[in-house]
C-alpha atoms as a PDB file:
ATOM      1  CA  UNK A   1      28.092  15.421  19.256  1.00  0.00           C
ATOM      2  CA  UNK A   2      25.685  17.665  21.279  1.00  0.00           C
ATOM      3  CA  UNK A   3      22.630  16.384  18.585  1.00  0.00           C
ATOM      4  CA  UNK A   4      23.934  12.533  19.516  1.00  0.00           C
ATOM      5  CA  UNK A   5      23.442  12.694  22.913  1.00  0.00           C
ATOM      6  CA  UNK A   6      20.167  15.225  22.737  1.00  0.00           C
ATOM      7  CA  UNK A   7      18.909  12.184  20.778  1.00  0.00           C
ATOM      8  CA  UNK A   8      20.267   9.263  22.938  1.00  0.00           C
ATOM      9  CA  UNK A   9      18.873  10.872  25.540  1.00  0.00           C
ATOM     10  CA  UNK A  10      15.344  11.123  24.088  1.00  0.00           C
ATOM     11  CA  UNK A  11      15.043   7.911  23.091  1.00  0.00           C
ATOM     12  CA  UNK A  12      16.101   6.267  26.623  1.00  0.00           C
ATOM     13  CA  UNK A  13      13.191   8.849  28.382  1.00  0.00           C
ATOM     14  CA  UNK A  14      10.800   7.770  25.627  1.00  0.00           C
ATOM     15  CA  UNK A  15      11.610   4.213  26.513  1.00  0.00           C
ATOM     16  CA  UNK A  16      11.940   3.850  29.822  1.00  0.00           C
ATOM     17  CA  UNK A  17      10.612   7.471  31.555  1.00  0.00           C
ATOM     18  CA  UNK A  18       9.841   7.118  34.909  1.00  0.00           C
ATOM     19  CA  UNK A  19      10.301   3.348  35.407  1.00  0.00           C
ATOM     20  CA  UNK A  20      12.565   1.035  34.027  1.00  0.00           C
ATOM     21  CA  UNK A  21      11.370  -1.843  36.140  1.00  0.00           C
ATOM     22  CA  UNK A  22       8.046  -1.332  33.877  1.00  0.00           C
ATOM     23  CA  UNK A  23      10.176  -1.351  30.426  1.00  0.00           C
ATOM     24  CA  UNK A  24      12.819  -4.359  31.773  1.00  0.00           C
ATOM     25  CA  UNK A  25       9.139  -6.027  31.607  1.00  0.00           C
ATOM     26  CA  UNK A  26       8.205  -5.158  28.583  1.00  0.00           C
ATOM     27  CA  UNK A  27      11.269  -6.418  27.116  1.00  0.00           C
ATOM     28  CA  UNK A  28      11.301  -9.387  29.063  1.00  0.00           C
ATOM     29  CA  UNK A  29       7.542  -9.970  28.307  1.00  0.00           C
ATOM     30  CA  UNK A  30       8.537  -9.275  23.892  1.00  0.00           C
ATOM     31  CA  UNK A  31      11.689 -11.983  24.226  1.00  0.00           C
ATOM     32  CA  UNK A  32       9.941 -14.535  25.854  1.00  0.00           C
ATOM     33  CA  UNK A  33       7.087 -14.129  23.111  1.00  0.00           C
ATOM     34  CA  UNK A  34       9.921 -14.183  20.869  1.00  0.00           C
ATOM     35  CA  UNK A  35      10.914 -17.737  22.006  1.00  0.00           C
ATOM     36  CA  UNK A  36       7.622 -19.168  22.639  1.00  0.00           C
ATOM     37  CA  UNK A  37       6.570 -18.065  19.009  1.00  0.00           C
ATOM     38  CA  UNK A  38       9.896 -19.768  17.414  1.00  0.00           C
ATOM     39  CA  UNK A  39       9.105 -23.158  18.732  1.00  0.00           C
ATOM     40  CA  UNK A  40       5.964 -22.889  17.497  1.00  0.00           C
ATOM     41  CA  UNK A  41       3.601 -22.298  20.070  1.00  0.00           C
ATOM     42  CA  UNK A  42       0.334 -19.842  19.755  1.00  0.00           C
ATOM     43  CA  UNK A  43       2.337 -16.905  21.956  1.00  0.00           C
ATOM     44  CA  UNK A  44      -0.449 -14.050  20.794  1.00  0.00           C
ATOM     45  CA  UNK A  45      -1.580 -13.911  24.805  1.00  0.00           C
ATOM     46  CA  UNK A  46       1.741 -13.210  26.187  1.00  0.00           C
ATOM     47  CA  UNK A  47       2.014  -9.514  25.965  1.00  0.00           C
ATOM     48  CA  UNK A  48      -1.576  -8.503  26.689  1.00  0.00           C
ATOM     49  CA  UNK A  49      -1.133 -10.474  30.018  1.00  0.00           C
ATOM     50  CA  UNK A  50       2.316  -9.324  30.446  1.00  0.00           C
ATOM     51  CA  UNK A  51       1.303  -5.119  29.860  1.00  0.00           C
ATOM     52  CA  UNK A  52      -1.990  -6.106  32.573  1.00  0.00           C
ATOM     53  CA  UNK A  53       0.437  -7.347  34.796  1.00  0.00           C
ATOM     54  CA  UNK A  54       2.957  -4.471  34.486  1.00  0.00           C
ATOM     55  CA  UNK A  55       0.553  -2.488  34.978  1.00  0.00           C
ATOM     56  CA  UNK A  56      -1.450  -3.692  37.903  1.00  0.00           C
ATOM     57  CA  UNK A  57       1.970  -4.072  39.467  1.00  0.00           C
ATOM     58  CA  UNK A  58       3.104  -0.473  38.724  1.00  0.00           C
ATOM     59  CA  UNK A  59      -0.285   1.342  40.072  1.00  0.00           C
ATOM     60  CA  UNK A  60       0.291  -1.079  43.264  1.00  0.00           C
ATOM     61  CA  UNK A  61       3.102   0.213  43.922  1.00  0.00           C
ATOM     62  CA  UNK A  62       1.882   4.089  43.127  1.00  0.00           C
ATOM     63  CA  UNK A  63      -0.848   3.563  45.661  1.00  0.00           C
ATOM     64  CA  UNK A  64       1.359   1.993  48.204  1.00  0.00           C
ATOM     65  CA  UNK A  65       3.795   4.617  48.224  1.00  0.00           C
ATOM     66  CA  UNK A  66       1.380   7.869  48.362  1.00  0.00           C
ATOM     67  CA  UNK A  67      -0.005   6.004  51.764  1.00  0.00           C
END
């Protein structure tokens, strides 16, 4: 049981780490690709403008709070 949770627990630092507002993004940013993509539409631009915006947001707030 030890190895289950050693592993469980790797995979949720490996996914979310420091900030899980960053990786609820991510997901967010994959299922709405997901949707756009299976009513048709061109949905390739999604994600690269969702990961700028993730991250643009996430060094914001780094800067803000080592004033």
């Amino acid at each position: 049981m030890v190895y289950v949770t050693r592993f469980l627990h790797f995979w949720y630092d490996f996914i979310v780490g420091d900030d899980w507002a960053i990786a609820v993004g991510v997901v967010a940013g994959l299922a709405l690709t997901g949707l756009l993509a299976q009513r048709g539409l061109d949905a390739w631009w999604l994600m690269p403008l969702a990961v700028t915006l993730l991250l643009a947001i996430s060094l914001w707030r780094e800067v803000r709070q080592a004033d």
